[in-house]
PDB file of N, CA and C in Angstrom:
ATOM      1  N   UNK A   1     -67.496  17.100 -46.069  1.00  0.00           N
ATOM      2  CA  UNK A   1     -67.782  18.402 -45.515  1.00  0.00           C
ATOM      3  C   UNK A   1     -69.153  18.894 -45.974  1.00  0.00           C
ATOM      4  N   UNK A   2     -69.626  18.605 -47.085  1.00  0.00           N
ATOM      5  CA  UNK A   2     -70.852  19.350 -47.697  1.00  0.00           C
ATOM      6  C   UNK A   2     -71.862  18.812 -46.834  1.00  0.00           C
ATOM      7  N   UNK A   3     -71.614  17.442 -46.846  1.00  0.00           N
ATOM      8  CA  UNK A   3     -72.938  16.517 -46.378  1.00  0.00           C
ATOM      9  C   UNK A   3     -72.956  16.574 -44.804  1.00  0.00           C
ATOM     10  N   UNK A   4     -72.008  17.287 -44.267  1.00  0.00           N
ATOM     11  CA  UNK A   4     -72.074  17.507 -42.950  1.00  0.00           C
ATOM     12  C   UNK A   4     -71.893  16.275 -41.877  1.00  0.00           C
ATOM     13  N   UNK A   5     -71.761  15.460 -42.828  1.00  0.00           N
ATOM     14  CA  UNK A   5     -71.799  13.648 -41.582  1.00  0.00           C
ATOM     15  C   UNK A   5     -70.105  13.835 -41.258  1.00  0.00           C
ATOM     16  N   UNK A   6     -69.691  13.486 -40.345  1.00  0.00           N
ATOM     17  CA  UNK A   6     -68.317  13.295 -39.949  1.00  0.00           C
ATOM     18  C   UNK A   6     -67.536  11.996 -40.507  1.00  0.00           C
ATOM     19  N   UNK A   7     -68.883  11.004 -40.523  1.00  0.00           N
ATOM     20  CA  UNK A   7     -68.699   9.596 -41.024  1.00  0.00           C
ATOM     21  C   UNK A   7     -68.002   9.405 -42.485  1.00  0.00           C
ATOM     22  N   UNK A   8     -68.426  10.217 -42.938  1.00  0.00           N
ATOM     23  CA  UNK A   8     -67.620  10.754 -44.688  1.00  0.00           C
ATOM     24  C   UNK A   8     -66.091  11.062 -44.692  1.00  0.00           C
ATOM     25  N   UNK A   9     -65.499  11.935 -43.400  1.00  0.00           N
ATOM     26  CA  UNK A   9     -63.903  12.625 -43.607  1.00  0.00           C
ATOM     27  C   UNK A   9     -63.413  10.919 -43.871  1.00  0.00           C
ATOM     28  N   UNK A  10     -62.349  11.488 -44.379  1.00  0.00           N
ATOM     29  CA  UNK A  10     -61.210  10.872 -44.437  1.00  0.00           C
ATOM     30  C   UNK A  10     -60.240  10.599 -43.214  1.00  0.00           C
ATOM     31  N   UNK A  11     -60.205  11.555 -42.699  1.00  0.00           N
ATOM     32  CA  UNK A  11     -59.393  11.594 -41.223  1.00  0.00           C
ATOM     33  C   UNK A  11     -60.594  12.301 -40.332  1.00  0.00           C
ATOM     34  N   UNK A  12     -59.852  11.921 -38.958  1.00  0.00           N
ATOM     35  CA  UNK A  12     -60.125  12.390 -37.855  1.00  0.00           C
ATOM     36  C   UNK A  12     -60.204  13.616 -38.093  1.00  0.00           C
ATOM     37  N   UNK A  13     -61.161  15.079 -36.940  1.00  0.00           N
ATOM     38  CA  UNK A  13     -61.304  16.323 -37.338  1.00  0.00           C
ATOM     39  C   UNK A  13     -59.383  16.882 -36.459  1.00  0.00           C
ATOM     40  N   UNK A  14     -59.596  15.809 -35.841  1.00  0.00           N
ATOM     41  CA  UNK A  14     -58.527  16.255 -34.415  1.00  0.00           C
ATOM     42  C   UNK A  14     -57.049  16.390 -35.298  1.00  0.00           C
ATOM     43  N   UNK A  15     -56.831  14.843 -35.955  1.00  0.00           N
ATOM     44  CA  UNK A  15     -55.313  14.966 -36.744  1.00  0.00           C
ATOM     45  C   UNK A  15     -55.411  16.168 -37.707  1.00  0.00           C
ATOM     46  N   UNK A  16     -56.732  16.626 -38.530  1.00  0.00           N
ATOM     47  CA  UNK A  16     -56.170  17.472 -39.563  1.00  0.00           C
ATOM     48  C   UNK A  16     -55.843  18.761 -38.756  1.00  0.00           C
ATOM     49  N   UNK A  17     -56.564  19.086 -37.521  1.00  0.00           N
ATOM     50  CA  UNK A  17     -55.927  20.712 -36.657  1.00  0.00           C
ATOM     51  C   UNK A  17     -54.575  20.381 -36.049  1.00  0.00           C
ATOM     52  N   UNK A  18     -54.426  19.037 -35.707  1.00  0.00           N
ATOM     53  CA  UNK A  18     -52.803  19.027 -35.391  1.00  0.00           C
ATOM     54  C   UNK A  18     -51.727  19.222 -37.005  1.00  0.00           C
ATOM     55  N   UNK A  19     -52.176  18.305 -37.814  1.00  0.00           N
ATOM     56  CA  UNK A  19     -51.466  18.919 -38.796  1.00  0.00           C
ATOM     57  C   UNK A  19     -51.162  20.094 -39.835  1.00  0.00           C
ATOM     58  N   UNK A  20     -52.417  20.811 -39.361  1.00  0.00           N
ATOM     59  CA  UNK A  20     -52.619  22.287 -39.933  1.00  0.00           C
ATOM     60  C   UNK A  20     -51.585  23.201 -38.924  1.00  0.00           C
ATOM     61  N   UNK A  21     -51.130  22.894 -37.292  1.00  0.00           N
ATOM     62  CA  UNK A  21     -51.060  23.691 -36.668  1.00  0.00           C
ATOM     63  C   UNK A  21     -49.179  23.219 -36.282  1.00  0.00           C
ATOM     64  N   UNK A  22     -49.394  22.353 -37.258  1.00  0.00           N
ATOM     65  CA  UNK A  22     -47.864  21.997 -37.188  1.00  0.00           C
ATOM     66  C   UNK A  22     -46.952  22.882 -38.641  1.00  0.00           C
ATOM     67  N   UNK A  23     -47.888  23.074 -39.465  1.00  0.00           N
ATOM     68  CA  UNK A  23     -47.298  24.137 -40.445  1.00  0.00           C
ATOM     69  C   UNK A  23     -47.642  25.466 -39.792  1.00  0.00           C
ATOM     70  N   UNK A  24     -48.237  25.864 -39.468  1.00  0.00           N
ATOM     71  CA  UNK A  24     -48.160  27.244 -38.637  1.00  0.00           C
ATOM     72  C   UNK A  24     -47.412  27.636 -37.512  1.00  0.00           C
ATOM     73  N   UNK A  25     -46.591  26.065 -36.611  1.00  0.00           N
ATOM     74  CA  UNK A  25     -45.454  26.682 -35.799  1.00  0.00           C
ATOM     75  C   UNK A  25     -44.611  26.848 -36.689  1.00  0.00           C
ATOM     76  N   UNK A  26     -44.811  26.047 -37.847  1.00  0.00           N
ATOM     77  CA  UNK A  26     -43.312  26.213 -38.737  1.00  0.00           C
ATOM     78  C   UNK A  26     -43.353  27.202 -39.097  1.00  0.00           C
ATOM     79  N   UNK A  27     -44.050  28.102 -40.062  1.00  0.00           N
ATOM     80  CA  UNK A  27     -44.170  29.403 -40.385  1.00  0.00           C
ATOM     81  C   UNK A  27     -43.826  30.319 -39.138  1.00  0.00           C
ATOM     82  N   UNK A  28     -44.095  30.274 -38.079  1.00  0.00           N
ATOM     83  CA  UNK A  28     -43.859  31.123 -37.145  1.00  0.00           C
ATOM     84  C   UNK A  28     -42.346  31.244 -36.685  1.00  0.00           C
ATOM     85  N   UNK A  29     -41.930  30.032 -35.941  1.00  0.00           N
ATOM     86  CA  UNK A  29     -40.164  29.636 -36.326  1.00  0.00           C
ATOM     87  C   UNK A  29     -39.866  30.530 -37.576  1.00  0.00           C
ATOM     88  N   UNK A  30     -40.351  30.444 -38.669  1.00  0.00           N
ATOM     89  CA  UNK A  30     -39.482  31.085 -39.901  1.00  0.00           C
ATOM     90  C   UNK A  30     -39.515  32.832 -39.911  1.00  0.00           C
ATOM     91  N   UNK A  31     -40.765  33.081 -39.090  1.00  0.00           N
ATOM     92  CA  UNK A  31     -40.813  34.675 -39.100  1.00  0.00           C
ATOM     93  C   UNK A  31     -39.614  34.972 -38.494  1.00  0.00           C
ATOM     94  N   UNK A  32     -39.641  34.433 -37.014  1.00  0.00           N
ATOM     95  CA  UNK A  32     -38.900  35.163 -36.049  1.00  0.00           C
ATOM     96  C   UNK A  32     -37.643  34.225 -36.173  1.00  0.00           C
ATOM     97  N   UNK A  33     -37.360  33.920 -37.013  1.00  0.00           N
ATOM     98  CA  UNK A  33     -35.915  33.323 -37.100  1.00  0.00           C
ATOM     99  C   UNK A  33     -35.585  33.071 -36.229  1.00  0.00           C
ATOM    100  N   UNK A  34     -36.214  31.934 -35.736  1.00  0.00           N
ATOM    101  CA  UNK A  34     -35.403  31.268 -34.571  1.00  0.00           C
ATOM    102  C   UNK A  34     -35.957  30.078 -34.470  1.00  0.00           C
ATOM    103  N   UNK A  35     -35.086  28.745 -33.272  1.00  0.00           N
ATOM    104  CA  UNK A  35     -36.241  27.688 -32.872  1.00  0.00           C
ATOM    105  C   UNK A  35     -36.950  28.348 -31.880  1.00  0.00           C
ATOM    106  N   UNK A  36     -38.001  27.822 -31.649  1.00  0.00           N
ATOM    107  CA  UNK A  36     -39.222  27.772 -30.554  1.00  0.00           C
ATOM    108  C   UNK A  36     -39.692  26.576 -29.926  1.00  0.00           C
ATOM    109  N   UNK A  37     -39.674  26.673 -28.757  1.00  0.00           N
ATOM    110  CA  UNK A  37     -40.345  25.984 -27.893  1.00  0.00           C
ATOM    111  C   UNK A  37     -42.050  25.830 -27.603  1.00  0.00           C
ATOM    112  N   UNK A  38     -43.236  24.872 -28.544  1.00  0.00           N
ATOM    113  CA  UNK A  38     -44.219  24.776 -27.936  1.00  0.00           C
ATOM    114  C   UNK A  38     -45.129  24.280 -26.598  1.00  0.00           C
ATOM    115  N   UNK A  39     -45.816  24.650 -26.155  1.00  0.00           N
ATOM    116  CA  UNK A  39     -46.263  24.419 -25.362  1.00  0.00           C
ATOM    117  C   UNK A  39     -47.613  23.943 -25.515  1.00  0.00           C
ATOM    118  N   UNK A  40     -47.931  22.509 -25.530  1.00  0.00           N
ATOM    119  CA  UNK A  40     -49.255  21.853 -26.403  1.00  0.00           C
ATOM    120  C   UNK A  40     -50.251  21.843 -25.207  1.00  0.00           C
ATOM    121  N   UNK A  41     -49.673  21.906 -23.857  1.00  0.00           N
ATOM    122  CA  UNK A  41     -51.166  22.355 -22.813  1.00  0.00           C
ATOM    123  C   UNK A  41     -51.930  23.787 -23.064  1.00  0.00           C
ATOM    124  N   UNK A  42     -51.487  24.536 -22.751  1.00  0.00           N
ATOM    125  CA  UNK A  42     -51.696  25.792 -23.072  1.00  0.00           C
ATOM    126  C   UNK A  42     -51.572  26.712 -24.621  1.00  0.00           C
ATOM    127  N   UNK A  43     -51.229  25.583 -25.668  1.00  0.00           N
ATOM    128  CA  UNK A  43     -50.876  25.774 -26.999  1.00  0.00           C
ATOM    129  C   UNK A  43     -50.160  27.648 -26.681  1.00  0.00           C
ATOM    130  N   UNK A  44     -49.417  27.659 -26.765  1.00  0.00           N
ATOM    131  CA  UNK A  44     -48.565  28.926 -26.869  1.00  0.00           C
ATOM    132  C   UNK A  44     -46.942  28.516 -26.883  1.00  0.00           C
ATOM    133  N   UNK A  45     -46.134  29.548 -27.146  1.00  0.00           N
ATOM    134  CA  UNK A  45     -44.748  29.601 -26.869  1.00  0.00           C
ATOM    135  C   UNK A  45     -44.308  30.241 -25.876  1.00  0.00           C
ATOM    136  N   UNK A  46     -45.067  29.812 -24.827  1.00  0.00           N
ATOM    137  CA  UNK A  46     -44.588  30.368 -23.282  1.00  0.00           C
ATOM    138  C   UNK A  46     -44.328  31.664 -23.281  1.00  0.00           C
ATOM    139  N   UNK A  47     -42.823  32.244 -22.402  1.00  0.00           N
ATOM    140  CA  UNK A  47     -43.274  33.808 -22.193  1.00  0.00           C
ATOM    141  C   UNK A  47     -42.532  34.356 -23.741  1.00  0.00           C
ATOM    142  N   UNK A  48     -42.368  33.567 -25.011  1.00  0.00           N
ATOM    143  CA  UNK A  48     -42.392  34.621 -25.967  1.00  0.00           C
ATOM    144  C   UNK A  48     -43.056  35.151 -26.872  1.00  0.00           C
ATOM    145  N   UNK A  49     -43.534  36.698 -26.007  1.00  0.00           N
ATOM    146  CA  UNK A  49     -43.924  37.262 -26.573  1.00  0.00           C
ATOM    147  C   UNK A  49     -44.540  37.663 -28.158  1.00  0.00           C
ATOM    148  N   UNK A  50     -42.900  37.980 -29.029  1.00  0.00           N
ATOM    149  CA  UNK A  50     -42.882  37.546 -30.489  1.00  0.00           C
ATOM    150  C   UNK A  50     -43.865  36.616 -31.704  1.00  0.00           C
ATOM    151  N   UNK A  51     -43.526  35.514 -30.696  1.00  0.00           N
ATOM    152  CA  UNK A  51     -43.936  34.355 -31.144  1.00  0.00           C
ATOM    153  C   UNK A  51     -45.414  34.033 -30.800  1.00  0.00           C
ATOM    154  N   UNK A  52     -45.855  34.311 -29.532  1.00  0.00           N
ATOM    155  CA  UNK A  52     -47.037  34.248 -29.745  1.00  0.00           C
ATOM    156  C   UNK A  52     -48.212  35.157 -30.003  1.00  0.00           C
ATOM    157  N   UNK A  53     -47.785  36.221 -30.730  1.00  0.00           N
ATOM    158  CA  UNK A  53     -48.457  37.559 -31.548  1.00  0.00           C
ATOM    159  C   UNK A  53     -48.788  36.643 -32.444  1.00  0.00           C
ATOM    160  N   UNK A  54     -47.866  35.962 -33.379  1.00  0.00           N
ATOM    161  CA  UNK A  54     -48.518  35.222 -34.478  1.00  0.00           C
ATOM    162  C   UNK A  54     -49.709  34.496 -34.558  1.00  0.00           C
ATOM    163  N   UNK A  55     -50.202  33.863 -33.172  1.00  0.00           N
ATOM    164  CA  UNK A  55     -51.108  33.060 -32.990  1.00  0.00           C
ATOM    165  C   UNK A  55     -52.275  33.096 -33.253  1.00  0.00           C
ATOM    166  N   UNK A  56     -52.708  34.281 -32.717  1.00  0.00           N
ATOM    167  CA  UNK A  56     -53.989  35.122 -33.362  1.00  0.00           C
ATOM    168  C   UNK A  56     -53.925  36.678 -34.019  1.00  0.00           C
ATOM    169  N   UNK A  57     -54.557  37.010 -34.233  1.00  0.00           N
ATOM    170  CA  UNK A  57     -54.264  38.049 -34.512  1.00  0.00           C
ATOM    171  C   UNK A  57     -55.813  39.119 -34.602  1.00  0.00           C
ATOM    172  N   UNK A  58     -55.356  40.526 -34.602  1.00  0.00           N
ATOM    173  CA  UNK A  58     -56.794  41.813 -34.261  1.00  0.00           C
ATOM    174  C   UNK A  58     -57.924  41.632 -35.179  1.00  0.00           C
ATOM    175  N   UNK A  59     -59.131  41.160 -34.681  1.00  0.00           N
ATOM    176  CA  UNK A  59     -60.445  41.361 -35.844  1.00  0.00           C
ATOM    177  C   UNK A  59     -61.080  42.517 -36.013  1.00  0.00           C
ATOM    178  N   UNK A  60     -61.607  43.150 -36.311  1.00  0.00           N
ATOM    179  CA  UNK A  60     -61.982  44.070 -37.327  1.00  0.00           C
ATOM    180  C   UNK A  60     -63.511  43.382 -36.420  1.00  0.00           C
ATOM    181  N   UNK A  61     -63.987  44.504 -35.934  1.00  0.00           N
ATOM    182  CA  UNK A  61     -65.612  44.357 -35.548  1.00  0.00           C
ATOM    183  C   UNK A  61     -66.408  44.792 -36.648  1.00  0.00           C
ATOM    184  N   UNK A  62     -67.453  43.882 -36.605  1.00  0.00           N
ATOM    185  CA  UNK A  62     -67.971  42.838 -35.609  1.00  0.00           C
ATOM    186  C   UNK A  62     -67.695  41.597 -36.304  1.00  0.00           C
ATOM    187  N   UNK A  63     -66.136  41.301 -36.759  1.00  0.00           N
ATOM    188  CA  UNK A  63     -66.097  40.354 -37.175  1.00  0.00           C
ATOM    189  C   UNK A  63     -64.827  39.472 -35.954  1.00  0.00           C
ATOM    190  N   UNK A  64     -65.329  39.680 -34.840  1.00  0.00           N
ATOM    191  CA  UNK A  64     -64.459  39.306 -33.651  1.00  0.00           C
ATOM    192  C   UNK A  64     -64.685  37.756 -33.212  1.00  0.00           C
ATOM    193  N   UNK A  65     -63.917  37.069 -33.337  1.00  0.00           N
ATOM    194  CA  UNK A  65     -63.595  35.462 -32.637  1.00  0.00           C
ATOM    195  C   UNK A  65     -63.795  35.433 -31.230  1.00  0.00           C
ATOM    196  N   UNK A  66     -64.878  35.033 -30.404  1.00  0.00           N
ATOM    197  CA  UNK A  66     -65.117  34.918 -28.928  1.00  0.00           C
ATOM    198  C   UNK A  66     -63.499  34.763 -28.185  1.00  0.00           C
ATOM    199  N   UNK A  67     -63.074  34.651 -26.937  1.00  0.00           N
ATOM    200  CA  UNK A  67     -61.534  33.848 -26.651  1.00  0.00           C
ATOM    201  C   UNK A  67     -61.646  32.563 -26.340  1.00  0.00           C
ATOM    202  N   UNK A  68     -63.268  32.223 -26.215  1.00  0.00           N
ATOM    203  CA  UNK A  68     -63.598  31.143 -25.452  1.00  0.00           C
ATOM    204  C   UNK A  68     -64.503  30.774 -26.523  1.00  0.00           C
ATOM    205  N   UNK A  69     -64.599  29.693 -27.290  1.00  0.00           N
ATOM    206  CA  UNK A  69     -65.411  29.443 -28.780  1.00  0.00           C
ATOM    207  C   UNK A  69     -66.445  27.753 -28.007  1.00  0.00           C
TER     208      UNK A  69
END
């Protein structure tokens, strides 16, 4: 990471956001006490609501995340 080459990780950039984002459905399942259904095209939990509040959440300007990065 320091040296900025990609050639250095250890893993792929792709597996570590799938496996980062596989503990964060889990955490989310655990809020809303329930199972959930993902949806990996559109990464969301379809129409629930609940569940996909967790996903992102309100920034504080001007410290705002584009929707489109």
């Amino acid at each position: 990471m320091r040296s900025r080459n990609y050639k250095g990780l250890n893993n792929d950039i792709e597996d570590v956001r799938q496996a980062a984002a596989l503990s964060h459905m889990a955490k989310i399942s655990y809020r809303t006490g329930r199972k959930l259904v993902f949806d990996p095209v559109n990464e969301t939990f379809g129409s629930d609501a609940e569940a996909n509040r967790y996903l992102s959440r309100e920034y504080r300007r001007p410290f705002v995340v584009p929707a489109r990065v």
